[in-house]
Protein backbone atom coordinates (compact mmCIF):
# COMPACT_ATOMS: atom_id res chain seq x y z
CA UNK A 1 68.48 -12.85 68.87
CA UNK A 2 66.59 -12.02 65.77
CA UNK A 3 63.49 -14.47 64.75
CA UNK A 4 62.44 -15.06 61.35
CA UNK A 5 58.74 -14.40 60.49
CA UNK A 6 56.81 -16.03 57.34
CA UNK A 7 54.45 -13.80 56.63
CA UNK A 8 51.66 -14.54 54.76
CA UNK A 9 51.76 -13.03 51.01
CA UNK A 10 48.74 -10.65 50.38
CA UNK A 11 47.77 -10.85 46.74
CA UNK A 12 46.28 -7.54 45.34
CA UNK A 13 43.18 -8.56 43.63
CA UNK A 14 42.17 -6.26 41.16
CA UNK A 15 39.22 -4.09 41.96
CA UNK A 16 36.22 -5.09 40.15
CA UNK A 17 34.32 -2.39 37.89
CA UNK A 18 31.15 -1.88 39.17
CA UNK A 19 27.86 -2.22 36.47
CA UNK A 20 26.59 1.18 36.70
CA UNK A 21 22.40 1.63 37.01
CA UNK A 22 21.51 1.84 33.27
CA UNK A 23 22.37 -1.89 32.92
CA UNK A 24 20.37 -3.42 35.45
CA UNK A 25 17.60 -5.54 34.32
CA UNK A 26 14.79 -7.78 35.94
CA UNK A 27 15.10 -11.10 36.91
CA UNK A 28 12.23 -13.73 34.60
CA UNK A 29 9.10 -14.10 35.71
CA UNK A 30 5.55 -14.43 34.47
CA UNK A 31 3.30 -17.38 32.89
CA UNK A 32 4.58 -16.59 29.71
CA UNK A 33 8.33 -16.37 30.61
CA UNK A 34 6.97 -19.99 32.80
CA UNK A 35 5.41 -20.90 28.55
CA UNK A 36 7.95 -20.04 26.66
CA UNK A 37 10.87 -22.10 29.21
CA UNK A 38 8.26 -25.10 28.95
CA UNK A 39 8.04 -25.10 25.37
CA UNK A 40 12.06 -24.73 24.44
CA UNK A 41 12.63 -28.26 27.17
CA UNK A 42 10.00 -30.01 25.93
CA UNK A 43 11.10 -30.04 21.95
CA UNK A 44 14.71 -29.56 23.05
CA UNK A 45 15.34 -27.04 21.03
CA UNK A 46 18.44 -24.44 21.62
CA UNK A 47 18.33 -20.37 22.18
CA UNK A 48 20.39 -17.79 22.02
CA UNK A 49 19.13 -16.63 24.90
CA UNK A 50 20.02 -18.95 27.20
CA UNK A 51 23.87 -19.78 25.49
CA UNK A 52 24.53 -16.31 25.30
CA UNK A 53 23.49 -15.03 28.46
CA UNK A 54 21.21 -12.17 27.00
CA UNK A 55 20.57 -9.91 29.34
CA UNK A 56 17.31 -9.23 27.70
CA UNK A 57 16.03 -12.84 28.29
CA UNK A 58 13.02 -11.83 30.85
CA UNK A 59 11.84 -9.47 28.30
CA UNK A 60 11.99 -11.39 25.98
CA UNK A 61 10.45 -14.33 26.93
CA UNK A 62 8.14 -12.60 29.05
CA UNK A 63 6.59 -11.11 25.89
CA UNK A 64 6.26 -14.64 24.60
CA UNK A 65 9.26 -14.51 22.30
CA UNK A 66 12.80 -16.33 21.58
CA UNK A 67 15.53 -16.51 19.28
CA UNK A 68 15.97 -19.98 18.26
CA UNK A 69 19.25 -21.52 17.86
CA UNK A 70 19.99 -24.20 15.27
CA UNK A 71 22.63 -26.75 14.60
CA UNK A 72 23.18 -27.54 17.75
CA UNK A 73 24.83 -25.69 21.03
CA UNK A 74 28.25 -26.19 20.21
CA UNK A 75 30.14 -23.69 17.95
CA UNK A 76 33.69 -24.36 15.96
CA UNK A 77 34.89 -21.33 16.67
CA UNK A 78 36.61 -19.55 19.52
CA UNK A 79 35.25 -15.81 19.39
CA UNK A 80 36.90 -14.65 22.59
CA UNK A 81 33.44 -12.15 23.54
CA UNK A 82 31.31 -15.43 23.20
CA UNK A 83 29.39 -17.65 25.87
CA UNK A 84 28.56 -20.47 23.75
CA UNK A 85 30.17 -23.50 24.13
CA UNK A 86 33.21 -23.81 21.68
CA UNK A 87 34.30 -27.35 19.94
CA UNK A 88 33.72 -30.56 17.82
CA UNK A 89 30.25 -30.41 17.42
CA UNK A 90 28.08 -33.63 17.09
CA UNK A 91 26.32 -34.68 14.44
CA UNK A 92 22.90 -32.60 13.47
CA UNK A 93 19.66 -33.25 14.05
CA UNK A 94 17.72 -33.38 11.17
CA UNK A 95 14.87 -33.40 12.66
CA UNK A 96 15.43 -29.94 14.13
CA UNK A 97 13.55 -27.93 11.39
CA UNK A 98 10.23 -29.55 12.46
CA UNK A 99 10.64 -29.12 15.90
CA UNK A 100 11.56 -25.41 15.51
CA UNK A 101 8.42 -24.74 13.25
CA UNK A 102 6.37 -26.74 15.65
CA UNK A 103 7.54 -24.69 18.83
CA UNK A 104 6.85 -21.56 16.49
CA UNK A 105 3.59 -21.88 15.71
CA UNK A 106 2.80 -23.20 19.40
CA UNK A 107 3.67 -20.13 20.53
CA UNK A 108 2.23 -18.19 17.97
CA UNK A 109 4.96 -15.88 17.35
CA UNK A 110 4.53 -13.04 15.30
CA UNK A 111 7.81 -12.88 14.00
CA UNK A 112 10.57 -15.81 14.81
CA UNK A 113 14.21 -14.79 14.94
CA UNK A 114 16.72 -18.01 13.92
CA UNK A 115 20.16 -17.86 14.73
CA UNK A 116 22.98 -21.00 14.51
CA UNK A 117 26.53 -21.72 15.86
CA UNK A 118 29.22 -21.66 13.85
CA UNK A 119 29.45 -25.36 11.77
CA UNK A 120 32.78 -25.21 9.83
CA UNK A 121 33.04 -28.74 10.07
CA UNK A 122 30.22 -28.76 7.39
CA UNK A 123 30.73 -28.60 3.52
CA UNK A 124 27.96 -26.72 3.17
CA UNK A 125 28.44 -24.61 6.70
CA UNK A 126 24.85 -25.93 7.71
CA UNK A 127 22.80 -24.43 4.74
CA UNK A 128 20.43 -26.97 4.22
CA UNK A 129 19.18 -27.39 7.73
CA UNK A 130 18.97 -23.18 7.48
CA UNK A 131 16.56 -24.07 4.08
CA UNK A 132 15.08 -26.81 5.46
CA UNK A 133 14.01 -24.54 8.90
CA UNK A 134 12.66 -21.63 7.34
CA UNK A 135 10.25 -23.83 5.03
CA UNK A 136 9.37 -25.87 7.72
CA UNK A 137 8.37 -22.15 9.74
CA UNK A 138 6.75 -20.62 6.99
CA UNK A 139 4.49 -23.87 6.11
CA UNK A 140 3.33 -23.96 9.65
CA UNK A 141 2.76 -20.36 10.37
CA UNK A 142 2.47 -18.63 6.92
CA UNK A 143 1.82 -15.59 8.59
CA UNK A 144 5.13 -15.53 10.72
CA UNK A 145 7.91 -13.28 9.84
CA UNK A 146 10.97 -14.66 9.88
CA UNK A 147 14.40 -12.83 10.58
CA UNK A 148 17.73 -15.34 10.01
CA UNK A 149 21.06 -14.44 12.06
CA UNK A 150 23.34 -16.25 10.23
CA UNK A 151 27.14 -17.03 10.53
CA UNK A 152 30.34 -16.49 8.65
CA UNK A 153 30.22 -19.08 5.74
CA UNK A 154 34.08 -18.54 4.67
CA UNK A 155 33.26 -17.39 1.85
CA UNK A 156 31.19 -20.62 0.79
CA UNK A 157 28.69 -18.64 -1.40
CA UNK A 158 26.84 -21.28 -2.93
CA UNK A 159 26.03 -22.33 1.13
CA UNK A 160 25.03 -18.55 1.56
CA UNK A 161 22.72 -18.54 -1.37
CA UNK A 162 21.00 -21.54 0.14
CA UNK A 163 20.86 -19.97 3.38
CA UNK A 164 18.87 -17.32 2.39
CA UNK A 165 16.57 -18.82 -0.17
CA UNK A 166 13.65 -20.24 2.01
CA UNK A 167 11.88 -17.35 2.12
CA UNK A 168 13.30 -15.07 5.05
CA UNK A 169 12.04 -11.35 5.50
CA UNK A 170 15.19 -10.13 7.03
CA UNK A 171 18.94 -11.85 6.73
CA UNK A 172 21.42 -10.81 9.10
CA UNK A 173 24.67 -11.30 10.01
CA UNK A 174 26.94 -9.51 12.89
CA UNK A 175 29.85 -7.51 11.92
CA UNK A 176 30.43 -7.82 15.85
CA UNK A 177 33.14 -5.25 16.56
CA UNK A 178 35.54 -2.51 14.79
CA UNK A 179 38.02 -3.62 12.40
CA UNK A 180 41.22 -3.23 14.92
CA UNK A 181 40.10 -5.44 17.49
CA UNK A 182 39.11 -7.96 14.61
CA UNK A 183 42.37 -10.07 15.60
CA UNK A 184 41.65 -9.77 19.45
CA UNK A 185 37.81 -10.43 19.44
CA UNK A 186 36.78 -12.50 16.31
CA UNK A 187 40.23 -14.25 15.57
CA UNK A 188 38.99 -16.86 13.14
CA UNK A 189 37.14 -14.23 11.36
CA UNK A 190 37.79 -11.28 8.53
CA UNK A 191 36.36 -8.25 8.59
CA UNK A 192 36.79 -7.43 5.02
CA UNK A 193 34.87 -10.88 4.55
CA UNK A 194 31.96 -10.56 6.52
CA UNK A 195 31.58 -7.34 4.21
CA UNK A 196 31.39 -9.16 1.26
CA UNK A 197 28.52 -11.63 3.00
CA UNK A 198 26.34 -8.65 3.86
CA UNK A 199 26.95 -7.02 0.09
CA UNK A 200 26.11 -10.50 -1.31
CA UNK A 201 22.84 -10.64 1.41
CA UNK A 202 21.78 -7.37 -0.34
CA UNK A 203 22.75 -8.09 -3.97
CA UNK A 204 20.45 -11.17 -3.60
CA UNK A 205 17.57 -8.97 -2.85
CA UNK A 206 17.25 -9.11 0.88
CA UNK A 207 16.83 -7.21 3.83
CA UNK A 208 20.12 -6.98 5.32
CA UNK A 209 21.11 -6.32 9.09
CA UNK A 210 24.11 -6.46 11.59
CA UNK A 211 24.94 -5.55 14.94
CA UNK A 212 27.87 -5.24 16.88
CA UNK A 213 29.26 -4.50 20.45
CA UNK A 214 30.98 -1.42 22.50
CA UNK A 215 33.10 -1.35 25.22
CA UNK A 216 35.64 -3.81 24.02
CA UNK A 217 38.17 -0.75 24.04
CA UNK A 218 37.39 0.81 20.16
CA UNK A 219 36.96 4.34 19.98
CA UNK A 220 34.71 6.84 18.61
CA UNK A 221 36.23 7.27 15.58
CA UNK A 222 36.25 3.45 15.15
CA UNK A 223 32.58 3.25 15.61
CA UNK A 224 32.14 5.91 13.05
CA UNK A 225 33.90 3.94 10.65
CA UNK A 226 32.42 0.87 11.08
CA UNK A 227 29.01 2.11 10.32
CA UNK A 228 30.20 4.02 7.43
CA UNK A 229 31.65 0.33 6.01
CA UNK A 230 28.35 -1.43 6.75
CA UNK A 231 26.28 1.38 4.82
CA UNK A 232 28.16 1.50 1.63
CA UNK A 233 27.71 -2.43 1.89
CA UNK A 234 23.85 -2.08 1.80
CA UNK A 235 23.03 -2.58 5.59
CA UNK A 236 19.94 -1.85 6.05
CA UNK A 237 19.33 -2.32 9.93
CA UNK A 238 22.20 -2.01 12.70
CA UNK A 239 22.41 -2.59 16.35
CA UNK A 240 24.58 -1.31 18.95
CA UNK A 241 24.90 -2.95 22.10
CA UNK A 242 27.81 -2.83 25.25
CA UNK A 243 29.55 -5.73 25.50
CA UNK A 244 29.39 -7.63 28.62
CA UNK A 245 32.24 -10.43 30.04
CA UNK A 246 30.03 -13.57 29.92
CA UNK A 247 32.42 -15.52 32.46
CA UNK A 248 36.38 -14.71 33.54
CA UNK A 249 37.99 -16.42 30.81
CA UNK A 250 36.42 -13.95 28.05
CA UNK A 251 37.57 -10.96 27.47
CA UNK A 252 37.32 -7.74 30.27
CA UNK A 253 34.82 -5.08 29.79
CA UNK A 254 37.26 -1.91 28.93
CA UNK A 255 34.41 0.68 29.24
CA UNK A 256 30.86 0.56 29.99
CA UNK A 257 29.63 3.18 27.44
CA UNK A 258 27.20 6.17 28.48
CA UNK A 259 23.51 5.67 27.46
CA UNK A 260 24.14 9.22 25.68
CA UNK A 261 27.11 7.85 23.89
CA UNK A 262 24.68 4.99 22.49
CA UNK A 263 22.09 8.16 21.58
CA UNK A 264 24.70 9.49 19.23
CA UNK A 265 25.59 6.70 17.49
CA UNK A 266 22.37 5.92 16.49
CA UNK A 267 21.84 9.94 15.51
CA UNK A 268 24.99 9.35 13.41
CA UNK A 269 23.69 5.99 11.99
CA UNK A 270 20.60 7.61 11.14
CA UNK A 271 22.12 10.74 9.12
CA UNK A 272 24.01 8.04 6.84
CA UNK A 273 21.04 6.76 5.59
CA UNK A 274 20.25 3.28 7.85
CA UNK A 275 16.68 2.75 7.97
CA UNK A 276 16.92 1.75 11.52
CA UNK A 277 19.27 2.24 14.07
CA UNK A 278 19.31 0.30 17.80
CA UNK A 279 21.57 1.59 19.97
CA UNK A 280 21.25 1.24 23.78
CA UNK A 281 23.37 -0.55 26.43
CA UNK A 282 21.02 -3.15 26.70
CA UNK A 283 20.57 -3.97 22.65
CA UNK A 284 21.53 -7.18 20.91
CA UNK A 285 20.77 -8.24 17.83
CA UNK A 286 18.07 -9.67 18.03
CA UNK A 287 16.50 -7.12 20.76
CA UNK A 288 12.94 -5.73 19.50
CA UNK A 289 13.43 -7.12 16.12
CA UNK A 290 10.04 -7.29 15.18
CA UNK A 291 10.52 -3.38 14.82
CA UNK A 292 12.87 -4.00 11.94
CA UNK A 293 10.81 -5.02 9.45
């Protein structure tokens, strides 16, 4: 007599890649880390830090510093590398550029990086509340440096040129990955577009920089390419960082680039004729940006 068995079906998990020693970092800690945390709850104000999961965050905040986040915590568009929340945003605050200047000059920040989600809902993308912040910065802490990571304005370039009117040292915006994987990793963006927005940054007199990620499958070649686009479109600044999968709906880390890999991409960078070059495993864009000015 035969018997019938159900066997349990084994499912073959695929084996997770394992973050090799150069990325480690150190969990937060310190009184200023403790300041900094205080400061951001008590004016409710949003960072990059925290809605991108940077893995630089301890260091960061640690040294008594943050990149502020404006318009809110909820971006319009999908960017599939991305940790910030994606969706209908709600209206803006506008009292935002007065508690950003506040929190800036509370903390005494040397120089204040300001960053924004994506607001396509907007006529003017956001650009007055960009103005409005940067005044508002620069009245309270005249001494302050200010660096603006802005978005993609779809070609709106009368909301660019009010973006970057206020007064900014540095104006950046992040080319964010090579243009074959455009379609994959930015698919409501161009990459022959957010060309044009850096030329226009630099044709309007300012200090341009971009950054953008590895490890999303590009090669070499790609890389080489892409920096070789940014500097005949006046980038001045560039930084190279490896992409990380935020959560397990984003997209998979391909390849967890060699520190020495990151070395010669900024040696290449360099030879073209960037004045700066940041290129490590743990760089974003907004990593050590006081040394861009």
């Amino acid at each position: 007599m035969n018997v019938l068995i159900d066997l349990p079906v084994v499912v073959k998990k695929e084996p997770r890649t394992k973050k090799p020693d150069w990325l480690r970092v150190k969990l937060p800690t310190g009184p200023k880390y403790k300041g900094v945390r205080e400061l951001v709850d008590k004016y409710n104000l949003h960072t990059i830090c925290q809605s991108g999961n940077c893995p630089n965050m301890g260091e960061c905040w640690g040294a008594g510093t943050a990149t502020f986040m404006i318009l809110g915590d909820v971006c319009t568009r999908s960017c599939s590398f991305c940790a910030v929340k994606t969706g209908r945003p709600p209206e803006y605050d506008e009292d935002e550029p007065r508690r950003v200047a506040e929190a800036i000059r509370l903390m005494q920040v040397k120089h204040a990086v300001i960053t924004s989600v994506n607001r396509d809902e907007l006529k003017d993308r956001g650009a007055e509340i960009w103005y409005q912040t940067v005044v508002a910065v620069k009245e309270e802490s005249p001494s302050t440096t200010i660096e603006t990571l802005i978005p993609d304005v779809r070609a709106n370039w009368d909301a660019l040129h009010r973006m970057i009117e206020g007064g900014q040292e540095v104006v950046s915006h992040n080319i964010e990955t090579v243009e074959e994987l455009y379609r994959k990793v930015r698919p409501q963006a161009k990459y022959h577009r957010s060309l044009e927005q850096l030329q226009r940054i630099k044709d309007q007199g300012n200090r341009t920089k971009t950054g953008f990620m590895v490890g999303l499958g590009e090669t070499k070649d790609q890389v080489l390419k892409t920096l070789e686009d940014l500097i005949e479109h006046g980038v001045d600044v560039v930084t190279i960082g490896q992409y990380l999968q935020p959560t397990k709906n984003h997209l998979k880390v391909e390849e967890y680039v060699h520190p020495d890999v990151f070395a010669y991409y900024k040696e290449e960078g360099e030879k073209m004729g960037f004045s700066f070059v940041e290129s490590g495993p743990l760089v974003r864009s907004s990593y050590h940006a006081e040394r861009h000015l």
